[in-house]
N, C-alpha and C. Protein backbone atom coordinates (compact mmCIF):
# COMPACT_ATOMS: atom_id res chain seq x y z
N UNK A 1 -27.87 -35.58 29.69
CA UNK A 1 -27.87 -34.80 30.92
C UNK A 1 -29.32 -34.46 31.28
N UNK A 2 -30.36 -34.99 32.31
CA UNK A 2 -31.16 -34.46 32.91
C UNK A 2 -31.48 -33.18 33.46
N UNK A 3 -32.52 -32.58 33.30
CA UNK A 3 -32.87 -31.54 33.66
C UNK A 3 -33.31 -31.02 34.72
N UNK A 4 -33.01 -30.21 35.68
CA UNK A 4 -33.53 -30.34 37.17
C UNK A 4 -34.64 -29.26 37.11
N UNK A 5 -35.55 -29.87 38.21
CA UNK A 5 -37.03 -29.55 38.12
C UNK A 5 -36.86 -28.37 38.28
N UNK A 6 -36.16 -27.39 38.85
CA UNK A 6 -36.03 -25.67 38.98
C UNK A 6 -36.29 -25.25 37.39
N UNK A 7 -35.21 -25.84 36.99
CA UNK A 7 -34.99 -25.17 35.49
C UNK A 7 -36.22 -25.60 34.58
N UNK A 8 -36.69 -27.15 34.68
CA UNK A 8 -37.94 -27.35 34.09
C UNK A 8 -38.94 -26.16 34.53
N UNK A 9 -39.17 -26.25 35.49
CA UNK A 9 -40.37 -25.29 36.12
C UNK A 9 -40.33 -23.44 35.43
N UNK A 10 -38.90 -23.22 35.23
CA UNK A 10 -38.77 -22.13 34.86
C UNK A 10 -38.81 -21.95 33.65
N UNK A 11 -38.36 -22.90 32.41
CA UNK A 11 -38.73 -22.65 31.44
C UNK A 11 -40.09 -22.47 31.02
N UNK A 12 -40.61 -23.65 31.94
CA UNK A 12 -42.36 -23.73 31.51
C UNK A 12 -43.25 -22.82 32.03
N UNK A 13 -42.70 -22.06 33.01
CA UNK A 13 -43.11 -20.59 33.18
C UNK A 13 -42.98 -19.64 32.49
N UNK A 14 -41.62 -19.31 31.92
CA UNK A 14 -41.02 -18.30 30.98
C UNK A 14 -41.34 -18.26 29.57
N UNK A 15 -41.53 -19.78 29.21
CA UNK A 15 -41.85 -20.00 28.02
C UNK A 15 -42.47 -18.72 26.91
N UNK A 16 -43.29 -18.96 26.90
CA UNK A 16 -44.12 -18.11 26.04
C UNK A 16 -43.90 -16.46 26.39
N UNK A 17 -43.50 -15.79 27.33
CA UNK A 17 -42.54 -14.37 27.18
C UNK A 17 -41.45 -14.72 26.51
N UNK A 18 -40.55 -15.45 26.91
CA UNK A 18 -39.35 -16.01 26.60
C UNK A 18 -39.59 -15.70 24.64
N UNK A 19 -40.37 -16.51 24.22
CA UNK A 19 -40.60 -17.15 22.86
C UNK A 19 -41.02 -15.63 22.47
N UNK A 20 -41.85 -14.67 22.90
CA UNK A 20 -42.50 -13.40 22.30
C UNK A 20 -41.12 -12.51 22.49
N UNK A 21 -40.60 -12.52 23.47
CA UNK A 21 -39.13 -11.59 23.40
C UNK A 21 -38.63 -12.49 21.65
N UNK A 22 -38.47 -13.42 22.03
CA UNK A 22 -37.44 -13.31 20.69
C UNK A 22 -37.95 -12.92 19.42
N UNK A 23 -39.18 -13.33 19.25
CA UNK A 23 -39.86 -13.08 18.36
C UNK A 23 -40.58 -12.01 18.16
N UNK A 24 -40.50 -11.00 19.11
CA UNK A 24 -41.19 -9.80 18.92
C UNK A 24 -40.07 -8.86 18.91
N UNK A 25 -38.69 -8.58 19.39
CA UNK A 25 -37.93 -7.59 19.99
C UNK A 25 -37.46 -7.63 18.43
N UNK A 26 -36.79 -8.63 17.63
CA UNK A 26 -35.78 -8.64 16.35
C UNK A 26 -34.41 -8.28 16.45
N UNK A 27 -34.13 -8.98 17.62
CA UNK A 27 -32.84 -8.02 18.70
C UNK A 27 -31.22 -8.60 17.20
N UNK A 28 -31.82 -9.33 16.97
CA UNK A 28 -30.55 -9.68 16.16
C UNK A 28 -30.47 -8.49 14.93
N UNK A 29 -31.45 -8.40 14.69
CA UNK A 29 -31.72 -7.64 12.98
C UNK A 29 -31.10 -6.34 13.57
N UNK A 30 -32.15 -5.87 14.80
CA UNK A 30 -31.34 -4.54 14.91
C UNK A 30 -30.26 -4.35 15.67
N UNK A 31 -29.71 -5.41 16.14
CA UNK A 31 -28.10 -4.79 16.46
C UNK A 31 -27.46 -5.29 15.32
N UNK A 32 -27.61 -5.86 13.99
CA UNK A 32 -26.73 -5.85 12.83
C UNK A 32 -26.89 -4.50 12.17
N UNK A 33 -28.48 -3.39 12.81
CA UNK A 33 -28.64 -2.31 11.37
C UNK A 33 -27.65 -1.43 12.25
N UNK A 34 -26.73 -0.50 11.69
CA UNK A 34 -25.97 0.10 12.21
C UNK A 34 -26.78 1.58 12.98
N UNK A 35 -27.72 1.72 11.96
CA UNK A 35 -28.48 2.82 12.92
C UNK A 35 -29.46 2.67 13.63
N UNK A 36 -29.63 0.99 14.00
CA UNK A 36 -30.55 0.97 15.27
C UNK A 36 -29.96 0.20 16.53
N UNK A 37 -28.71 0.03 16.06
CA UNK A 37 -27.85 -0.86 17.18
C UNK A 37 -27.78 0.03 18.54
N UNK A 38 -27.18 1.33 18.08
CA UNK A 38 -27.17 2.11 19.44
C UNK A 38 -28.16 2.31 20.51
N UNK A 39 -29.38 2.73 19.73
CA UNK A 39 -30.98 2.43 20.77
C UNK A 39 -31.05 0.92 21.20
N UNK A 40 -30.67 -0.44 20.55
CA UNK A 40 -30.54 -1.61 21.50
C UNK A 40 -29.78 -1.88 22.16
N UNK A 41 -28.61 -1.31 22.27
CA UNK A 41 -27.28 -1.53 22.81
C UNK A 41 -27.78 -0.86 24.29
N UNK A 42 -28.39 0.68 24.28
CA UNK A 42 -28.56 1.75 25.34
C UNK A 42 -30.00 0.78 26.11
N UNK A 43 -30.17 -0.40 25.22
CA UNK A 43 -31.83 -0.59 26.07
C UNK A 43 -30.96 -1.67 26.90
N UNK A 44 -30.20 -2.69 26.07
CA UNK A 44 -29.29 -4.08 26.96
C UNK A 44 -28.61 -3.34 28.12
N UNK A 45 -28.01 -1.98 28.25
CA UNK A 45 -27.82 -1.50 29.10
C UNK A 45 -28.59 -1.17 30.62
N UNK A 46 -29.95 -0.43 29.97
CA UNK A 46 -30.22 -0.65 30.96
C UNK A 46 -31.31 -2.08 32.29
N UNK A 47 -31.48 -2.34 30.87
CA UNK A 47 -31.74 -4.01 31.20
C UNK A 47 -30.44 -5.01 31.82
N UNK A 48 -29.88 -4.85 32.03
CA UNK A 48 -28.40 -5.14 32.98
C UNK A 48 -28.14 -4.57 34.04
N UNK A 49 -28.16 -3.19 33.74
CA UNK A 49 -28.18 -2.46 35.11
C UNK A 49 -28.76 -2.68 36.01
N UNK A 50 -30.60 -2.92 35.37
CA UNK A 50 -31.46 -3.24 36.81
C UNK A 50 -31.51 -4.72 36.87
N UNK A 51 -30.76 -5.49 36.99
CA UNK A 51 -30.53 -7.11 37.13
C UNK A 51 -29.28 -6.80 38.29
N UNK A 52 -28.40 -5.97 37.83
CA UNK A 52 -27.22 -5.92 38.61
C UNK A 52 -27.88 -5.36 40.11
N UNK A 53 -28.85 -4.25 40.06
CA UNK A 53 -29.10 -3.39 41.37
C UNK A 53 -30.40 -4.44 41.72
N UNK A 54 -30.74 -5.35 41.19
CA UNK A 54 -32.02 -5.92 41.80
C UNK A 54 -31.34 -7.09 42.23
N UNK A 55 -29.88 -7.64 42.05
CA UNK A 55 -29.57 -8.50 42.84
C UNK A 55 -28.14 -8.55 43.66
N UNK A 56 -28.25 -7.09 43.82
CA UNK A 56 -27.06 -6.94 45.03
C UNK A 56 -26.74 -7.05 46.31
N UNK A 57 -28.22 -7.20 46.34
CA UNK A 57 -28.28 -7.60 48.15
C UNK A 57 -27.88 -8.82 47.96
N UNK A 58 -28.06 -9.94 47.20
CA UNK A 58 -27.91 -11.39 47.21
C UNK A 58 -26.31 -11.93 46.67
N UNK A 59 -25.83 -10.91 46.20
CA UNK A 59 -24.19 -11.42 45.65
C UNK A 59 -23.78 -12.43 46.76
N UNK A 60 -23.99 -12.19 47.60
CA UNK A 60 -23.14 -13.18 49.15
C UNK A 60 -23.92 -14.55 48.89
N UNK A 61 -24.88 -14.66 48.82
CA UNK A 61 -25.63 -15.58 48.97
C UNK A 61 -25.32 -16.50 47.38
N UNK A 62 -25.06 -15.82 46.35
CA UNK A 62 -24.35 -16.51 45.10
C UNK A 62 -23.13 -16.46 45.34
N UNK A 63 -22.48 -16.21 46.29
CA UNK A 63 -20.77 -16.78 46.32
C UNK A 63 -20.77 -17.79 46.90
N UNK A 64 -21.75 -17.62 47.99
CA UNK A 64 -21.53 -18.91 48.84
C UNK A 64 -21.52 -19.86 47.82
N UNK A 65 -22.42 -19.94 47.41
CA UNK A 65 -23.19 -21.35 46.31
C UNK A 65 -21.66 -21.36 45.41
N UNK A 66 -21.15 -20.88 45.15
CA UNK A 66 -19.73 -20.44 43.97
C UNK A 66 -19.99 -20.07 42.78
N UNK A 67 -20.65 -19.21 42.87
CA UNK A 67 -21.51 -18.56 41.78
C UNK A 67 -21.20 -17.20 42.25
N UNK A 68 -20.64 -16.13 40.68
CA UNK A 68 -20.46 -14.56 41.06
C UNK A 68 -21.02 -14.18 39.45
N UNK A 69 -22.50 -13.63 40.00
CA UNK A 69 -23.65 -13.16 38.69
C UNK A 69 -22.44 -12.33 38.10
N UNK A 70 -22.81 -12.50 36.76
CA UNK A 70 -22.04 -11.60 36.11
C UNK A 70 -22.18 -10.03 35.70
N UNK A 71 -21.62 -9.22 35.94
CA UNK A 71 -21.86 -7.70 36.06
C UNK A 71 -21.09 -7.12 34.61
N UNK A 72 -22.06 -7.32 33.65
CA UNK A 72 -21.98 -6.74 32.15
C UNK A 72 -22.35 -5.19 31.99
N UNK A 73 -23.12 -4.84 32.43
CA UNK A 73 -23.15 -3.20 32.01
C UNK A 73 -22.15 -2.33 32.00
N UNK A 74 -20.53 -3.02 32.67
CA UNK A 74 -19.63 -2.04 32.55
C UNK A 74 -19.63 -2.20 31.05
N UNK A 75 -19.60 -3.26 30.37
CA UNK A 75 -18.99 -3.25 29.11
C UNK A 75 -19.92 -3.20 28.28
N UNK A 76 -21.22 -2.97 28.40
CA UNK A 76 -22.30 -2.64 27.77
C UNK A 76 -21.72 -1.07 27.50
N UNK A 77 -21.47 -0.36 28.90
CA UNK A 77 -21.42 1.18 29.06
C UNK A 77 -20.38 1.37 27.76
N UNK A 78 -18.98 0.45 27.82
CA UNK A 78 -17.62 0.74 26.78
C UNK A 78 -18.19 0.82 25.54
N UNK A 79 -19.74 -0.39 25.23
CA UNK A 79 -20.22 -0.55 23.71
C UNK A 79 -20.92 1.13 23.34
N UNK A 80 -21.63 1.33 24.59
CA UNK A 80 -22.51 2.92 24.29
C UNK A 80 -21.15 4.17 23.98
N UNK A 81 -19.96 3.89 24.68
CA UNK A 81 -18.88 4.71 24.65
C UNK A 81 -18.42 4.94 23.09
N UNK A 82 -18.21 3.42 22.77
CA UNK A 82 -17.37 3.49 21.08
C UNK A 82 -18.86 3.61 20.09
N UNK A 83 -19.74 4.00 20.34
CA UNK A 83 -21.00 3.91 19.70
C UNK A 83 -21.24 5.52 19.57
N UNK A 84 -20.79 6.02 21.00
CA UNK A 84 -21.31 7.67 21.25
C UNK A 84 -22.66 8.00 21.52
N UNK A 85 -23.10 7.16 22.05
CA UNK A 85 -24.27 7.26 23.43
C UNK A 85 -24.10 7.72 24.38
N UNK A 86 -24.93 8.26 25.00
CA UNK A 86 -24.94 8.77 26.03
C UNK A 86 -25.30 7.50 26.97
N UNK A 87 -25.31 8.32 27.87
CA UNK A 87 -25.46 6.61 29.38
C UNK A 87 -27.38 6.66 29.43
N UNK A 88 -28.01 5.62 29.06
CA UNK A 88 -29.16 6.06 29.25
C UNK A 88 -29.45 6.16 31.13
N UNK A 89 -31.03 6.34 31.49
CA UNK A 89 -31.65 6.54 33.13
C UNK A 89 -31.62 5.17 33.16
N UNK A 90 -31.51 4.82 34.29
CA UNK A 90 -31.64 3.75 35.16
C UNK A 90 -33.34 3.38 35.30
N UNK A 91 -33.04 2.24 35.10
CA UNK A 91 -34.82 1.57 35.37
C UNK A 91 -35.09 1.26 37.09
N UNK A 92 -35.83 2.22 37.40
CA UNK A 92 -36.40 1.64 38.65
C UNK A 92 -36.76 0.38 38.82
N UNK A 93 -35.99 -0.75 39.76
CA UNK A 93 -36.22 -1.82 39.97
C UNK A 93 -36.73 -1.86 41.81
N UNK A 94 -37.76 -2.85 41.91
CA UNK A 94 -37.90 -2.80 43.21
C UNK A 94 -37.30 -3.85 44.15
N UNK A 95 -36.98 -3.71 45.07
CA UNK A 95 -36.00 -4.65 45.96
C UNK A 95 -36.60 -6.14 45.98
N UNK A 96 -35.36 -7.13 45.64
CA UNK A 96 -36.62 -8.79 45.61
C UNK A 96 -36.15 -9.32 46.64
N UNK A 97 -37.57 -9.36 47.39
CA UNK A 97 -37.19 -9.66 49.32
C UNK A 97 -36.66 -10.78 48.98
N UNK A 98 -36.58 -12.33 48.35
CA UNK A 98 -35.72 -13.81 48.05
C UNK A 98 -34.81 -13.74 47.41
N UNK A 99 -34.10 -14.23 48.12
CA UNK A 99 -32.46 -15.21 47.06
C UNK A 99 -32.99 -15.73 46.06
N UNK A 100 -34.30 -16.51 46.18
CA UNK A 100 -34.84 -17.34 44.72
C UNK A 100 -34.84 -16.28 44.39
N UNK A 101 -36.00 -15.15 44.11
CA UNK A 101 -36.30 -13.99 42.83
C UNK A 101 -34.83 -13.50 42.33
N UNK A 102 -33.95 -13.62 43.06
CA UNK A 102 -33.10 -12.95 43.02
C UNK A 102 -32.01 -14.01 41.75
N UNK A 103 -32.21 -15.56 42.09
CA UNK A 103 -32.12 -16.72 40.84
C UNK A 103 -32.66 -16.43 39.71
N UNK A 104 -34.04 -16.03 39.86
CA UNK A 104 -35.06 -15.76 38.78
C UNK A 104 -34.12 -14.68 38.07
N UNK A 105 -34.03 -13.83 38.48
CA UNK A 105 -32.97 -12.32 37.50
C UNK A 105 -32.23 -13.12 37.03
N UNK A 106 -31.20 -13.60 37.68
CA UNK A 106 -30.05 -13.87 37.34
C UNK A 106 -30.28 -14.97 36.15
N UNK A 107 -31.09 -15.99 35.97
CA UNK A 107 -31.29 -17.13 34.72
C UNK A 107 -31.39 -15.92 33.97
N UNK A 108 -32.47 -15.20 33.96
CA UNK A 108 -32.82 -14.36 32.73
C UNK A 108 -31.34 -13.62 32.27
N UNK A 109 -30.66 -13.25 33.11
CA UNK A 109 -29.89 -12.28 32.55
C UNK A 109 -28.55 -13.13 31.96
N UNK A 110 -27.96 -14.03 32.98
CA UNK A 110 -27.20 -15.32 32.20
C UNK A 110 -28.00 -15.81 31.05
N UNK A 111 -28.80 -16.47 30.89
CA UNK A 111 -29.73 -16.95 29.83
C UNK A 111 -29.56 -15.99 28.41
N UNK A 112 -29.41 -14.90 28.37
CA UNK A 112 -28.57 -14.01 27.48
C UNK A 112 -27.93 -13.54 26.53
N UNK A 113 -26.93 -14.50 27.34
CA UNK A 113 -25.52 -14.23 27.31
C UNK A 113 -25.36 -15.79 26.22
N UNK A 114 -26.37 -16.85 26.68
CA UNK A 114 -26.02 -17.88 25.32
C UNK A 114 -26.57 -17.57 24.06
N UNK A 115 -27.53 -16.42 24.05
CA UNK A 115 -27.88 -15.81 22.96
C UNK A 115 -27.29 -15.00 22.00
N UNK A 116 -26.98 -14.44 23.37
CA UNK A 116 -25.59 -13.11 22.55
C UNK A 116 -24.24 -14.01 22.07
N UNK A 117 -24.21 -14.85 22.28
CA UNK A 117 -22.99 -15.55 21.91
C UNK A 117 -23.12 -16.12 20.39
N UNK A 118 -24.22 -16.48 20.60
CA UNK A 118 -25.05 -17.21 19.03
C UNK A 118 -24.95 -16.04 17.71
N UNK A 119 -25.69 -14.99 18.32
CA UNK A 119 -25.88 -13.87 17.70
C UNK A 119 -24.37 -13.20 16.91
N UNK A 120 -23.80 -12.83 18.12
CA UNK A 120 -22.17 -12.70 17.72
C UNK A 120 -21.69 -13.52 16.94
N UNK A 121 -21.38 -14.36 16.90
CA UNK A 121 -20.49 -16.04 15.66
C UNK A 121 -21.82 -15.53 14.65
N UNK A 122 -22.94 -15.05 14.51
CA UNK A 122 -23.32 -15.18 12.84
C UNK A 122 -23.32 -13.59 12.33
N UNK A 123 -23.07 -12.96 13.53
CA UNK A 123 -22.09 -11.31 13.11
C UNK A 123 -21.00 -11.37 12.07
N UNK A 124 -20.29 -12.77 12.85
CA UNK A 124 -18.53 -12.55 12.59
C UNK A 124 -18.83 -12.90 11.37
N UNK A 125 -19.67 -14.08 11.32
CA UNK A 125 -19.61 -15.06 9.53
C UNK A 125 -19.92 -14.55 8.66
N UNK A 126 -21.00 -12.97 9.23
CA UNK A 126 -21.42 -12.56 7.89
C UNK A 126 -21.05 -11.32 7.30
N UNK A 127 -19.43 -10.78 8.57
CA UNK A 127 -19.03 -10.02 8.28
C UNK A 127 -19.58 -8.40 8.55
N UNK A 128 -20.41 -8.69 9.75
CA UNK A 128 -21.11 -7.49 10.44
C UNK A 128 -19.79 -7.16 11.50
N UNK A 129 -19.73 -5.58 11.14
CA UNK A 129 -18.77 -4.64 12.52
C UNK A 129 -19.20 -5.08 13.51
N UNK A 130 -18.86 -5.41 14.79
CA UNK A 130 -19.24 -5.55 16.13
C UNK A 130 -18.66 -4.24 17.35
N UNK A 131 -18.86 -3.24 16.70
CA UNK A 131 -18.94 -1.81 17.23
C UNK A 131 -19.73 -2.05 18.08
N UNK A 132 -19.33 -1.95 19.57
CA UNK A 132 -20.69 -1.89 20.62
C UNK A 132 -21.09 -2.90 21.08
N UNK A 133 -20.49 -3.88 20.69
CA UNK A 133 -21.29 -5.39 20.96
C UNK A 133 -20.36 -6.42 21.46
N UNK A 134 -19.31 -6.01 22.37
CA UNK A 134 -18.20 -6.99 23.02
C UNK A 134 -19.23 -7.59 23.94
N UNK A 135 -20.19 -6.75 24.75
CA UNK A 135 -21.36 -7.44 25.63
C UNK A 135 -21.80 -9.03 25.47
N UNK A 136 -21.88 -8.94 23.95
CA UNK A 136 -22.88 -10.21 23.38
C UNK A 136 -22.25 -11.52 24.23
N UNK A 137 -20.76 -11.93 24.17
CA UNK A 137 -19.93 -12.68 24.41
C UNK A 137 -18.90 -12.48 24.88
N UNK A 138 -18.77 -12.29 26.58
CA UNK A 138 -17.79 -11.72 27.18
C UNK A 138 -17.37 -13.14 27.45
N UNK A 139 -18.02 -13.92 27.98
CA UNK A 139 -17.21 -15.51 28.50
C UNK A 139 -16.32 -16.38 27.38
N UNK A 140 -16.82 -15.97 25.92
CA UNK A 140 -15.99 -17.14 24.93
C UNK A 140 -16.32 -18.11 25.07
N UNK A 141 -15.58 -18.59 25.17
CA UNK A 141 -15.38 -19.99 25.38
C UNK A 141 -15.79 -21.22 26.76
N UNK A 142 -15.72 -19.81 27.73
CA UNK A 142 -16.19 -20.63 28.87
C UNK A 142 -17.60 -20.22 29.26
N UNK A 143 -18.60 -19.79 28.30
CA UNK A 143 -19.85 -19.87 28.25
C UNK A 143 -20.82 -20.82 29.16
N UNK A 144 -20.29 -21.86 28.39
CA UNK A 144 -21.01 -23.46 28.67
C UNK A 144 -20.52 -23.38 30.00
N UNK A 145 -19.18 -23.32 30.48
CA UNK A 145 -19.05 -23.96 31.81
C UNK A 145 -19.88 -22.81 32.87
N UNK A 146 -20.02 -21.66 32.49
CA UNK A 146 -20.35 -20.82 33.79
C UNK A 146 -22.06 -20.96 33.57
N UNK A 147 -22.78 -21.35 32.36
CA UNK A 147 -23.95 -21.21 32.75
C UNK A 147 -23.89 -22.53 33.66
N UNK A 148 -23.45 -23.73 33.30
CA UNK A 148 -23.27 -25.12 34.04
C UNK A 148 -23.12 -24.00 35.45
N UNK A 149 -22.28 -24.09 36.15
CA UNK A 149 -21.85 -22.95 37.37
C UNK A 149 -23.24 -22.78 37.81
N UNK A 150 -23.81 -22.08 36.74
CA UNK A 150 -25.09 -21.20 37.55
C UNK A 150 -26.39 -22.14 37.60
N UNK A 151 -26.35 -22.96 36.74
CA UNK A 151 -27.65 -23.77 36.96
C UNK A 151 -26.93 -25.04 38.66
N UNK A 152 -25.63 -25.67 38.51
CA UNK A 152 -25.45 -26.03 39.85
C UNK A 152 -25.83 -25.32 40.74
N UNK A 153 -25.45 -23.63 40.87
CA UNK A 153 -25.95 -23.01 42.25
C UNK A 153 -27.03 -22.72 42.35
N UNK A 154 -28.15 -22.77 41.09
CA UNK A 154 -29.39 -22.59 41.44
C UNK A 154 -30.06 -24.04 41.80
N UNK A 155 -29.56 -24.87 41.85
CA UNK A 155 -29.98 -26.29 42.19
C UNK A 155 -29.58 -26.48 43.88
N UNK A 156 -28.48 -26.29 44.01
CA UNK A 156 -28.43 -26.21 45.11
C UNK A 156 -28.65 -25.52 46.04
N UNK A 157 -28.82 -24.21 45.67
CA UNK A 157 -29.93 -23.42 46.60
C UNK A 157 -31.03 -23.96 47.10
N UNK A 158 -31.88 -24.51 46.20
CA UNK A 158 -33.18 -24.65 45.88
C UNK A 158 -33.44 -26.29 47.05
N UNK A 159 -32.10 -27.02 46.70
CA UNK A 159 -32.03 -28.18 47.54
C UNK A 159 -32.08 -27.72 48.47
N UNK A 160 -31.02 -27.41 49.53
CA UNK A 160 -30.91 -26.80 50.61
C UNK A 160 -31.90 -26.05 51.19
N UNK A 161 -32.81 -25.17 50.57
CA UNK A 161 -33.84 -24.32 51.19
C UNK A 161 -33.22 -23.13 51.21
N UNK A 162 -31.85 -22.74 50.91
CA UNK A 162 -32.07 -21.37 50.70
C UNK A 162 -32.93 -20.50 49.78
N UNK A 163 -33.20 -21.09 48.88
CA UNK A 163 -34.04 -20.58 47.43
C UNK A 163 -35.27 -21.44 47.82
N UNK A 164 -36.64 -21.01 47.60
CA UNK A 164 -37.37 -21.93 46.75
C UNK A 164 -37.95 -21.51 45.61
N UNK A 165 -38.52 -22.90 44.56
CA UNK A 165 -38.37 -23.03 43.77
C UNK A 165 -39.28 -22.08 43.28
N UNK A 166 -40.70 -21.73 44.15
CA UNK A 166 -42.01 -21.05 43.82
C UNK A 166 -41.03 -18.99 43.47
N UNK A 167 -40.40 -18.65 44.22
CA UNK A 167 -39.52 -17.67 44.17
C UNK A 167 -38.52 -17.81 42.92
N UNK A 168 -37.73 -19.21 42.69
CA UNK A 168 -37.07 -18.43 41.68
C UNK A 168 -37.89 -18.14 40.31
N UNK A 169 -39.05 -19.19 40.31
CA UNK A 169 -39.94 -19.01 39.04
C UNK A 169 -40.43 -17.45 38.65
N UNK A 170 -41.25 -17.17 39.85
CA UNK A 170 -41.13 -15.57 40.29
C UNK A 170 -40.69 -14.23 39.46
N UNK A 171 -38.82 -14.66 39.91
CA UNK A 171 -38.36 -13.98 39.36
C UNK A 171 -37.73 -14.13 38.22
N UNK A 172 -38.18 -15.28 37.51
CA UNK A 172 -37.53 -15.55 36.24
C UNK A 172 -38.92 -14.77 35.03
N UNK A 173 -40.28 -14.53 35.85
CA UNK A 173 -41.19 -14.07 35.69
C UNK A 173 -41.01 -12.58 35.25
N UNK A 174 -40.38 -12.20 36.35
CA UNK A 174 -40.51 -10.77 36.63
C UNK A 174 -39.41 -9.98 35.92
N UNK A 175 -38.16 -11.08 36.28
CA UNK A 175 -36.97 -10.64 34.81
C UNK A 175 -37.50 -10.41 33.52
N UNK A 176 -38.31 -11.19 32.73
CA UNK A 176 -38.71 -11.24 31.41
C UNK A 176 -39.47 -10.29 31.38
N UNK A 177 -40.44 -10.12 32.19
CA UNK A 177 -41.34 -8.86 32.27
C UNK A 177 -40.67 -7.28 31.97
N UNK A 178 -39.98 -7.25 32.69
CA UNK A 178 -39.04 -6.23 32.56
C UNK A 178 -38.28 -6.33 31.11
N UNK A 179 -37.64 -7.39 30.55
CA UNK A 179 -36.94 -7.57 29.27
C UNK A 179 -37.99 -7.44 28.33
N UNK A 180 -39.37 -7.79 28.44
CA UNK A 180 -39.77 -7.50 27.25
C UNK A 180 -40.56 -6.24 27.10
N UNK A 181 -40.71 -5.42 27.93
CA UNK A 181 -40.85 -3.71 28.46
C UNK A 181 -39.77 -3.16 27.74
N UNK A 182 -38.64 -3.76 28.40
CA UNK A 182 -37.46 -2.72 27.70
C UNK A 182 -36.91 -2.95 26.26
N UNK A 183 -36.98 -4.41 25.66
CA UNK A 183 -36.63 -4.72 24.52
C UNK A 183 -37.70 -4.75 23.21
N UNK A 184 -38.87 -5.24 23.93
CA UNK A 184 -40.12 -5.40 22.73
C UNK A 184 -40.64 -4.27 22.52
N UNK A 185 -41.41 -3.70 23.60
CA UNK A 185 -42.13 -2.70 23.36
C UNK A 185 -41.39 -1.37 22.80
N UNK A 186 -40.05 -0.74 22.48
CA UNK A 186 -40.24 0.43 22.41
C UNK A 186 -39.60 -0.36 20.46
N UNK A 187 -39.74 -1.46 20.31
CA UNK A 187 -39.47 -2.14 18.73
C UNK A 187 -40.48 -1.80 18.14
N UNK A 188 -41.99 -1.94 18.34
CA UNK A 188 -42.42 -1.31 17.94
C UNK A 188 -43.26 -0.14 17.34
C-alpha cells in the first residue's frame, strides 16, 4: 500500500516531536504505575479536550469527506471518574482558521489511538488493571479501518482543495506541540 504525499509530508514534519513524545513522556510505564496513571489519564484528558474544541468548527467539513473525528474525552472523563479525579481545566486552544490545521489535530489525535491500542494488548498480557484506561482502545477491532477512513478523508480533502497540504502539516505541528507540553514536560 503506498503512501500519500499528505501523510509522507506529515510524518516528516512530526517526526522528531513525534519520536521525543514517545521517548520522553514514558506514557506506557506510567499509566501501568498505579499511582501515576491518574495524573496521565487527567493530562490525555485534557489533551482531547482541546483537539475536540480546536476542531469543532470543522466537524461538517469531516462529515462531508465521511469522516466523524472521534470525541474520546467523554470516556477519558468515565477513566478520571473510576480513578477519582477530579475533571482537570481546560487547555486554552486557539481557533485554527483551516480545515487542513484542523486535519493536522485530528492525525495527531487519531494517531493515538493506534498507540493506545498497542499499549492496552501488552496491559492485558501482562496482567496490568486497566482502571481508567477504556480510552486507550475504544475502536477494537475496527481501529485499522477508521484510521484507513481518516487518512482517505484527509487525502481527499487535500485533492480537492478543501485542505492544503502546507495547513494540514501545520497542524499536525501544532497538535504535537501541544502533546508534548501536556504529556512530556510535566514527566519530568
Amino acid at each position: 500500500m503506498s503512501v500519500s504525499p499528505v501523510l509522507q509530508s506529515l510524518r516528516s514534519a512530526t517526526a522528531d516531536i513525534h519520536t521525543a513524545i514517545e521517548t520522553q513522556a514514558d506514557v506506557e510505564r506510567r499509566l501501568r504505575d498505579l499511582d501515576e496513571r491518574p495524573a496521565m489519564v487527567a493530562r490525555f484528558h485534557v489533551l482531547h479536550s482541546a483537539v475536540e474544541a480546536a476542531i469543532a468548527p470543522w466537524r461538517a467539513s469531516f462529515e462531508a469527506d465521511g469522516y466523524e473525528p472521534d470525541r474520546r474525552s467523554p470516556l477519558i472523563l468515565k477513566g478520571l471518574e473510576a480513578l477519582n479525579v477530579p475533571t482537570p481545566a481546560d487547555e486554552a486552544v486557539v481557533a485554527l482558521p483551516t480545515y487542513g490545521q484542523a486535519i493536522g489535530w485530528v492525525y495527531v489525535a487519531e494517531g493515538s489511538m493506534l498507540g493506545g491500542r498497542v499499549m492496552q494488548k501488552a496491559m492485558v498480557r501482562d496482567g496490568i488493571p486497566l482502571t481508567g484506561l477504556d480510552f486507550l482502545d475504544p475502536w477494537g477491532d475496527g481501529t485499522g479501518s477508521r484510521w484507513r477512513a481518516f487518512m482517505h478523508a484527509m487525502d481527499s480533502a487535500c485533492a480537492s482543495g478543501r485542505a492544503v497540504e502546507e495547513d494540514v502539516v501545520r497542524g499536525g505541528i501544532d497538535a504535537f506541540d501541544l502533546a508534548f507540553r501536556l504529556l512530556v514536560s510535566p514527566a519530568r
